[in-house]
C-alpha atoms as a PDB file:
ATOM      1  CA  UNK A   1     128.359 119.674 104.882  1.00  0.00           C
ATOM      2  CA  UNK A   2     124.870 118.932 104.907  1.00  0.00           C
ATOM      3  CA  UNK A   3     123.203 114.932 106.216  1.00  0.00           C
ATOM      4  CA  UNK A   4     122.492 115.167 102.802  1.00  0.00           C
ATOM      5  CA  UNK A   5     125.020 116.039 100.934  1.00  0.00           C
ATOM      6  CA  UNK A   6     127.343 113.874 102.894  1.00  0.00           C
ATOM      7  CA  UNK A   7     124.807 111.055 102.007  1.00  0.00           C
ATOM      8  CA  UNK A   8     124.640 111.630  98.560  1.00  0.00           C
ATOM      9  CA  UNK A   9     128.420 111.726  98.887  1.00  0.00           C
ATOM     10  CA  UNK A  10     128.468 107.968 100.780  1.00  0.00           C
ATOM     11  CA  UNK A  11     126.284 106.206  98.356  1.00  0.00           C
ATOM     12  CA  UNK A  12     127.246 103.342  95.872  1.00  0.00           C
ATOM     13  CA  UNK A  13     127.569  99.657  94.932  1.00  0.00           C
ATOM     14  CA  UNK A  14     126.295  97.766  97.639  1.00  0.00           C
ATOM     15  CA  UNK A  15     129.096  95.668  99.180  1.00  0.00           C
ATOM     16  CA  UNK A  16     131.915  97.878  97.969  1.00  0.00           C
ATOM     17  CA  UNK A  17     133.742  99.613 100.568  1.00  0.00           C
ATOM     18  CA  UNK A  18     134.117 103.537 101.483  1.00  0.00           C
ATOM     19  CA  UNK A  19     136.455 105.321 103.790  1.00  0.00           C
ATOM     20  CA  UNK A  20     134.883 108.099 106.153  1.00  0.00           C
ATOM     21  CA  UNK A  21     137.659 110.571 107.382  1.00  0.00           C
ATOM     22  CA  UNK A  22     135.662 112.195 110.726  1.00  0.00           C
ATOM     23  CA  UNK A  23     136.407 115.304 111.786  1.00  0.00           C
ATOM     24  CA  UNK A  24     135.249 115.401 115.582  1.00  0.00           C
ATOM     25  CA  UNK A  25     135.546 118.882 118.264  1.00  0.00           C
ATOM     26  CA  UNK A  26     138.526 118.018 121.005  1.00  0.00           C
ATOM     27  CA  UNK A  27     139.909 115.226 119.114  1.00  0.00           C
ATOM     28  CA  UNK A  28     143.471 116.264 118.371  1.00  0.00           C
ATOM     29  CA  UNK A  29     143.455 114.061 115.021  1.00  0.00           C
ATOM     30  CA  UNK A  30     140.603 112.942 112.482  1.00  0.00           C
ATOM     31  CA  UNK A  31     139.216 109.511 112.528  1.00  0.00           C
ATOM     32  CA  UNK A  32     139.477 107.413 109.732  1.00  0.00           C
ATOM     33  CA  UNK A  33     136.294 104.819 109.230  1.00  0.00           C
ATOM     34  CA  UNK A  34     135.819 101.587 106.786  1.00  0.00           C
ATOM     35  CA  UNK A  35     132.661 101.147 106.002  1.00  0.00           C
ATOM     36  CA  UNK A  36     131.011  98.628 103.586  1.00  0.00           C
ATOM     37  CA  UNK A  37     127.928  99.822 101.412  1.00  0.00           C
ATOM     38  CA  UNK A  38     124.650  97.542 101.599  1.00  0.00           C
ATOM     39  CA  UNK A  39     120.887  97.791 100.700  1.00  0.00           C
ATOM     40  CA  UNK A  40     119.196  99.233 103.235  1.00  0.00           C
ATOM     41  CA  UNK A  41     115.606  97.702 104.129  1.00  0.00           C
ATOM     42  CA  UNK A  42     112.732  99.831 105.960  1.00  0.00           C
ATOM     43  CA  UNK A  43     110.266  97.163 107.290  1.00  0.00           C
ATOM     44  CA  UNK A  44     107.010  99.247 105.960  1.00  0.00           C
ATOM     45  CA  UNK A  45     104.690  97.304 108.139  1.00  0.00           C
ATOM     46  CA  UNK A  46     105.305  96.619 111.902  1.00  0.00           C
ATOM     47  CA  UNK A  47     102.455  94.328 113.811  1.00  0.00           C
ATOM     48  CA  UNK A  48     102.449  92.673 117.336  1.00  0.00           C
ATOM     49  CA  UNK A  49     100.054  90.904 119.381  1.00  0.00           C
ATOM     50  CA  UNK A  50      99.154  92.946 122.055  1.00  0.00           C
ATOM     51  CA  UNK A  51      97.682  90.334 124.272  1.00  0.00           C
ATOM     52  CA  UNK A  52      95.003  87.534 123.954  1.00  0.00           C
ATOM     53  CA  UNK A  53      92.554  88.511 121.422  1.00  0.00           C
ATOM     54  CA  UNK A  54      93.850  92.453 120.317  1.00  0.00           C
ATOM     55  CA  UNK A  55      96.760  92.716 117.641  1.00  0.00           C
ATOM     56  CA  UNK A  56      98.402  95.999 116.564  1.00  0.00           C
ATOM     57  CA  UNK A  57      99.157  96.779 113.156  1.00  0.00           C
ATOM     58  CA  UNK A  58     101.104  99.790 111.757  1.00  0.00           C
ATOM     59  CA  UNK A  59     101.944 101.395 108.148  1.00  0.00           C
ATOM     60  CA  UNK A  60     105.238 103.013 108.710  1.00  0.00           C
ATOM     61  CA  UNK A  61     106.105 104.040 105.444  1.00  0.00           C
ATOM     62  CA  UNK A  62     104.035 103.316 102.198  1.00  0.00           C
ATOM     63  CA  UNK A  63     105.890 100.973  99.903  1.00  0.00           C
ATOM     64  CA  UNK A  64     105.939  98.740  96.860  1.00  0.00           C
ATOM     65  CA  UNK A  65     105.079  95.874  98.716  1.00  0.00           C
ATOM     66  CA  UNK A  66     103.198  97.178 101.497  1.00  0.00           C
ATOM     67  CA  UNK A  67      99.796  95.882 100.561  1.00  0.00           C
ATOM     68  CA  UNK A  68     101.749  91.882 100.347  1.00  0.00           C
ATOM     69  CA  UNK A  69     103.355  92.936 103.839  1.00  0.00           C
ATOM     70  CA  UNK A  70     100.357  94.395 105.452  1.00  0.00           C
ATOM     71  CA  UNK A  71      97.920  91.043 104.276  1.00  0.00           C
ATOM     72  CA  UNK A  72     100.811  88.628 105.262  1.00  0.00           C
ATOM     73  CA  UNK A  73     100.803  90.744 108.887  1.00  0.00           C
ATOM     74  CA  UNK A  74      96.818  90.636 108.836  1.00  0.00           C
ATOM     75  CA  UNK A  75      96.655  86.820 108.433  1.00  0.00           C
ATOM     76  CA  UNK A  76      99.309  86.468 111.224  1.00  0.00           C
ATOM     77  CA  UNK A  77      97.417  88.540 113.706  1.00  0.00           C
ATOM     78  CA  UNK A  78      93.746  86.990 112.914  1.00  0.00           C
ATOM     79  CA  UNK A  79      94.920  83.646 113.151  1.00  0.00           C
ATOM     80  CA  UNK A  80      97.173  84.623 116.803  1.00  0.00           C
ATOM     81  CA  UNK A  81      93.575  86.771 117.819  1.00  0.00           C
ATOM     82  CA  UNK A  82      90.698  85.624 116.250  1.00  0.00           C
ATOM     83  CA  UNK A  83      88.125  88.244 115.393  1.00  0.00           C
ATOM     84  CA  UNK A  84      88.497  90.612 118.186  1.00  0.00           C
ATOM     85  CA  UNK A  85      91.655  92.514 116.623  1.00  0.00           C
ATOM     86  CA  UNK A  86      92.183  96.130 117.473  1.00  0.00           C
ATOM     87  CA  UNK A  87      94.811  97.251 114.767  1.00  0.00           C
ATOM     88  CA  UNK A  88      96.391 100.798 115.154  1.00  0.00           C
ATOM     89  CA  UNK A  89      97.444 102.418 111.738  1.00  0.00           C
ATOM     90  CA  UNK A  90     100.156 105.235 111.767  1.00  0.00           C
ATOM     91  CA  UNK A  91     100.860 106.190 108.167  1.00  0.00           C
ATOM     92  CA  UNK A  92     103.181 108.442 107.074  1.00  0.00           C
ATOM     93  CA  UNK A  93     102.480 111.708 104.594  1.00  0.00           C
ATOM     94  CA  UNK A  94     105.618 110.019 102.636  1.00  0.00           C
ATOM     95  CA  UNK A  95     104.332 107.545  99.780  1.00  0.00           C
ATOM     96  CA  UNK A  96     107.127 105.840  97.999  1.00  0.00           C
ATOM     97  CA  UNK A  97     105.006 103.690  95.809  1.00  0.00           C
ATOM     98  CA  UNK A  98     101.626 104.287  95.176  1.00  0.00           C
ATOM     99  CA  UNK A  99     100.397 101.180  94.417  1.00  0.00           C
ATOM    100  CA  UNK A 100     101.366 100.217  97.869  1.00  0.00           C
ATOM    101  CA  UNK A 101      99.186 103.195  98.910  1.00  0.00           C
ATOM    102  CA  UNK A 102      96.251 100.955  97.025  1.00  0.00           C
ATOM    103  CA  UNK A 103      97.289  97.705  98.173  1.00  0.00           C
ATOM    104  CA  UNK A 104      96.777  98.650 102.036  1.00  0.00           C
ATOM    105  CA  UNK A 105      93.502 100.778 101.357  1.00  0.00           C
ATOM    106  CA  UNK A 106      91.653  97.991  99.169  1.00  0.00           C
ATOM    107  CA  UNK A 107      92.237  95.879 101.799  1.00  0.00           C
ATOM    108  CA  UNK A 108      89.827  97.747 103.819  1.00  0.00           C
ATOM    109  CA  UNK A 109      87.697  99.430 101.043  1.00  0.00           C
ATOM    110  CA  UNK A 110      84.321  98.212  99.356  1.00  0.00           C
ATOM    111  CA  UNK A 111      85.892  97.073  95.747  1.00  0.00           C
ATOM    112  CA  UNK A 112      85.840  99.904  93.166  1.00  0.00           C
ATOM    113  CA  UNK A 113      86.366 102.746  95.835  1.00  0.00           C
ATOM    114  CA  UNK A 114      88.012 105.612  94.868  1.00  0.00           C
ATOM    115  CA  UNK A 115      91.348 105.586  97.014  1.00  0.00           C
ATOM    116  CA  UNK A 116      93.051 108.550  95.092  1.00  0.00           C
ATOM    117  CA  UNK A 117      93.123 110.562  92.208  1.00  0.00           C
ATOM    118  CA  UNK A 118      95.656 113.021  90.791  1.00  0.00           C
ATOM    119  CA  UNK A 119      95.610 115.477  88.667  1.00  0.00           C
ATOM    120  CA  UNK A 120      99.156 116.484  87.119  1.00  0.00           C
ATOM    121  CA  UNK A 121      99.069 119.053  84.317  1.00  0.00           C
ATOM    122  CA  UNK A 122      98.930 116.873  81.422  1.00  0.00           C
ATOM    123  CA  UNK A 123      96.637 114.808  80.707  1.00  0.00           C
ATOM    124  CA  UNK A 124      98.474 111.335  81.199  1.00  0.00           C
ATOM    125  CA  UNK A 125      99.041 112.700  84.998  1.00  0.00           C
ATOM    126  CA  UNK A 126      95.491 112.798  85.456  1.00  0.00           C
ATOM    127  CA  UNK A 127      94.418 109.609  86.691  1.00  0.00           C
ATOM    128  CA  UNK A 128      91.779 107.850  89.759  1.00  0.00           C
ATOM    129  CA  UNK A 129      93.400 104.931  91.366  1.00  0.00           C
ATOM    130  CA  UNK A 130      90.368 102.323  92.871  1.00  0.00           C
ATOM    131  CA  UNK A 131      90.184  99.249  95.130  1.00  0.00           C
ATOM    132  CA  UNK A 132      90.921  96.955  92.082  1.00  0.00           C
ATOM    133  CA  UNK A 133      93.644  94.781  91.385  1.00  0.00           C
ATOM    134  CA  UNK A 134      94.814  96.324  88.413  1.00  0.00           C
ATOM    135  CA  UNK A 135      95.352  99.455  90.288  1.00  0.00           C
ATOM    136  CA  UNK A 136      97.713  98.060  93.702  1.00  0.00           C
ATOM    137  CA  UNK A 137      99.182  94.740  91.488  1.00  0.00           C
ATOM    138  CA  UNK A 138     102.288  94.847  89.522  1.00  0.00           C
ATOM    139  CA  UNK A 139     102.836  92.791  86.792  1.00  0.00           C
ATOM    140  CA  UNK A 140     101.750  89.066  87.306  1.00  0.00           C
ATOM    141  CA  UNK A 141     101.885  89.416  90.974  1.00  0.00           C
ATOM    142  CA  UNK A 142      99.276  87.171  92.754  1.00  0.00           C
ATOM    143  CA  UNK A 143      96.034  88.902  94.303  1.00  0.00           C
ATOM    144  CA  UNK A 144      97.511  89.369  98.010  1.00  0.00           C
ATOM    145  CA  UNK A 145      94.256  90.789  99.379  1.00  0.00           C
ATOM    146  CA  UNK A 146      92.401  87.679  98.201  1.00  0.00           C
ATOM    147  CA  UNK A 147      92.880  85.620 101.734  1.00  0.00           C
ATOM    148  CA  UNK A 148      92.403  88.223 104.302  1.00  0.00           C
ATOM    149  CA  UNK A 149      89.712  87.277 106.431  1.00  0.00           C
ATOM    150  CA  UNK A 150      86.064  89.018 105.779  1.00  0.00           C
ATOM    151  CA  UNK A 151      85.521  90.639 108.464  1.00  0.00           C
ATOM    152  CA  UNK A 152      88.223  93.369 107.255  1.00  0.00           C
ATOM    153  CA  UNK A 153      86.371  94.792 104.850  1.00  0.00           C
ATOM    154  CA  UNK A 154      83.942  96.097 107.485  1.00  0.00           C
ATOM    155  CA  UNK A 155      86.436  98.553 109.383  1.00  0.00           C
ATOM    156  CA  UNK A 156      85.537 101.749 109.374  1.00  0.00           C
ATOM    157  CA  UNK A 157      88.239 103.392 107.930  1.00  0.00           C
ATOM    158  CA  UNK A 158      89.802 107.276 109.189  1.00  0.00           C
ATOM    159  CA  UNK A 159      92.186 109.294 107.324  1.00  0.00           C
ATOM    160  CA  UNK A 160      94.836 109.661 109.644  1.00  0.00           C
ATOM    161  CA  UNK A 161      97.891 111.525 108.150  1.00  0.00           C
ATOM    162  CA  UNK A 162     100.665 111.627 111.144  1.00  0.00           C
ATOM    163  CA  UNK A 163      98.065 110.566 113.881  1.00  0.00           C
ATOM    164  CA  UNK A 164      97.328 107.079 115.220  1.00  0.00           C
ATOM    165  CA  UNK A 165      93.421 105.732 114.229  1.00  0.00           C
ATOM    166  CA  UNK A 166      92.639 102.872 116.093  1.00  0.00           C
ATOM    167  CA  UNK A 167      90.277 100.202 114.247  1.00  0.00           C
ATOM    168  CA  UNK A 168      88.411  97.260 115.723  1.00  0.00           C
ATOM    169  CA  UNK A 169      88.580  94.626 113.702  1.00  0.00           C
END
């Protein structure tokens, strides 16, 4: 059986329970595992402070709440560095929400920017996502970009797909 399969197999109501029977090479009988289902939580944004005065920040997976996560990390590291901030950016090819996607790039794009556009075969799939609220906010969700310090908008920003980009801040 596949990782796959034997996930899609495993998955339910979180906190119910599901027995694994384990088949294992030189084991003269299988073993038989209780296991009790749960949400499972990626942490989309991972930041440290380096030492004095530099700060690393990185986009492991895009999210729904990435931009929130990525301004609440921001904050943290300006007020633990001050200005002089190198953040490090890793993000992933997988995006899981776009609007996350948004969030994190209007954080460090003049407003209005084009951050993507798609282009589906009907027409309603054709769309240009900016650096505007209405575009990385869900619902009445308050403006998380609105207290990150100034000087983030001047980053130069690099595409990096799989590869690190680091960014003085």
């Amino acid at each position: 059986m596949s990782l796959n399969d034997a996930v899609k197999r495993m998955r339910g109501k979180p906190k119910s329970s599901i027995k694994l029977t384990v088949l294992r090479k030189g084991e003269p009988k299988p073993l038989e595992i209780t296991l009790v289902r749960d949400v499972i939580k990626v942490q989309s944004i991972k930041s440290k402070l380096v030492e004095p005065g530099y700060g690393y920040l990185r986009v492991v997976q895009f999210q729904e709440r990435s931009g929130e996560n990525m301004a609440r990390h921001l904050n943290t590291l300006y007020k633990s560095a001050g200005s002089k901030v190198w953040c490090w950016i890793c993000a992933t090819t997988r995006v899981d929400w776009l609007n996350g996607a948004v969030g994190v790039s209007a954080a460090f794009l003049p407003p209005k920017s084009v951050v993507v556009t798609t282009d589906g075969r009907t027409e309603d799939a054709k769309r240009k996502y900016l650096a505007i609220t209405e575009d990385y906010l869900r619902g009445d969700s308050e403006d998380y970009l609105k207290g990150l310090p100034a000087a983030v908008k001047t980053v130069p920003m690099v595409g990096a797909g799989e590869r690190r980009v680091g960014l003085r801040l």
